[in-house]
Protein backbone atom coordinates (compact mmCIF):
# COMPACT_ATOMS: atom_id res chain seq x y z
CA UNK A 1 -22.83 1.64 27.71
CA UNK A 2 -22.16 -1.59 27.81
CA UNK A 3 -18.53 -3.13 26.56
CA UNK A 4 -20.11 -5.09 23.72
CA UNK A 5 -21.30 -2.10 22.08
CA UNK A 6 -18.02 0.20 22.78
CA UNK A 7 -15.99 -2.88 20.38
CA UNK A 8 -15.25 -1.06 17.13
CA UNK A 9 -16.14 -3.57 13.98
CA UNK A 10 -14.07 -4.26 11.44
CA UNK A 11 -14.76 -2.65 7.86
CA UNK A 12 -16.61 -4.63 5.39
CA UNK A 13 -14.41 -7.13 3.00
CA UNK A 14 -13.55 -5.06 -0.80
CA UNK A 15 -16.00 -6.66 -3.12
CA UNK A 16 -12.99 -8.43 -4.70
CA UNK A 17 -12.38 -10.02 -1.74
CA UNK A 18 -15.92 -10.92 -0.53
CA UNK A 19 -16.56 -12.79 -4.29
CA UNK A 20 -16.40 -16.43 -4.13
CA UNK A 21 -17.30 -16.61 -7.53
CA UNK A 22 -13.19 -16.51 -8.90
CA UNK A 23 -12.13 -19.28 -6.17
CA UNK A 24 -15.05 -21.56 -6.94
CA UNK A 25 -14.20 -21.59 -10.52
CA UNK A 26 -10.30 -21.50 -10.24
CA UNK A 27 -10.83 -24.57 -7.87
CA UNK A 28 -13.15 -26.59 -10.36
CA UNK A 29 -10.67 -25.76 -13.03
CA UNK A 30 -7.37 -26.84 -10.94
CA UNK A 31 -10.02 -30.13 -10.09
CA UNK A 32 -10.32 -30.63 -13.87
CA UNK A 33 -6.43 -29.83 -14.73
CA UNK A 34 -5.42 -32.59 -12.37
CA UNK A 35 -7.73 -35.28 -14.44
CA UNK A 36 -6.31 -34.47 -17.09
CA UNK A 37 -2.93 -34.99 -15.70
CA UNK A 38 -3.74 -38.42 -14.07
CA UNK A 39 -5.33 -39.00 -17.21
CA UNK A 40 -2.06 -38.47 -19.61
CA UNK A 41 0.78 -39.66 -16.85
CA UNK A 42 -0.75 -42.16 -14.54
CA UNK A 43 -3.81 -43.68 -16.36
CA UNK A 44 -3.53 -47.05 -14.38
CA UNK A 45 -4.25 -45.20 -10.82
CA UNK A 46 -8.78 -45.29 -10.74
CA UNK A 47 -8.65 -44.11 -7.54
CA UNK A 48 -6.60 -40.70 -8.38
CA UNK A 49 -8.35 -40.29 -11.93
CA UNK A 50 -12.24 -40.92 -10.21
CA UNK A 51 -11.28 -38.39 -7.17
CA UNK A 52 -10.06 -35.41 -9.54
CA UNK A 53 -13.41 -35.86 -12.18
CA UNK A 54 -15.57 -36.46 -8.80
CA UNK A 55 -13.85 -33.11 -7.60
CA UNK A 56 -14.09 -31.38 -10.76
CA UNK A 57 -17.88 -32.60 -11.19
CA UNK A 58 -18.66 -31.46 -7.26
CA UNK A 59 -17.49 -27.76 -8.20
CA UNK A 60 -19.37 -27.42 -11.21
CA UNK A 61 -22.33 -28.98 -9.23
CA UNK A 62 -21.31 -26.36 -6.09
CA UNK A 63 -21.16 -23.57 -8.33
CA UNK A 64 -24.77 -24.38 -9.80
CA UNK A 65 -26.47 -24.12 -6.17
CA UNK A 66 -24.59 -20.96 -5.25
CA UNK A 67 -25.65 -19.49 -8.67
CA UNK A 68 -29.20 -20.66 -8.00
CA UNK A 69 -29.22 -19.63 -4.20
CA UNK A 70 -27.93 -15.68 -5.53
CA UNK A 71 -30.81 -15.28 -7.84
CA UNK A 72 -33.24 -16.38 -5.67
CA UNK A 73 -31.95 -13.71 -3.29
CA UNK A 74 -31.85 -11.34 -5.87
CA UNK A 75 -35.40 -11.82 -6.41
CA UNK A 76 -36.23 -11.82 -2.52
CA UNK A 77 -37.39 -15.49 -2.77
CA UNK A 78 -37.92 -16.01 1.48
CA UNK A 79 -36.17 -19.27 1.53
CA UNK A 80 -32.99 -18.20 0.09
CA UNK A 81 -29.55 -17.39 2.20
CA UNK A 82 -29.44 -13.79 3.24
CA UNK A 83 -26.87 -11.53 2.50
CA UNK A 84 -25.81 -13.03 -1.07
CA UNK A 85 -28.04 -9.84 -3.01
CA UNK A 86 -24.00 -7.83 -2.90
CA UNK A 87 -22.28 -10.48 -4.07
């Protein structure tokens, strides 16, 4: 027997853990919060309002492909990512 198979492997992440759904959404919403901060202190600084709606915009955007990427594993499409039907 060989070394590489005598290696124990660690257990599998709790499903809590292994979502990405919470963090993707908490992040788009912290993206969104901070516009509206720049927006009501510092509405003079285009470079800090366009990155926080830009970042706010990219999650929502993110979100959309993983959403559509987990269906189509969920209905065994071949070209989706693999391992997304627990999640």
């Amino acid at each position: 027997m060989s070394e590489r198979d005598s290696t124990p492997h660690p257990p599998p992440l709790p499903h809590r853990l292994a979502d990405p759904v919470p963090v993707v959404l908490g992040g788009t919403a912290l993206w969104f919060l901070g516009f509206l901060v720049v927006l009501v202190v510092d509405r003079s600084n285009s470079t800090l309002l366009w990155t926080t709606l830009s970042g706010g915009l990219l999650g929502i955007i993110g979100y959309g492909v993983f959403y559509w990427q987990r269906r189509a594993a969920r209905r065994g499409s071949r070209t989706a990512q693999q391992g997304l039907e627990d999640v």
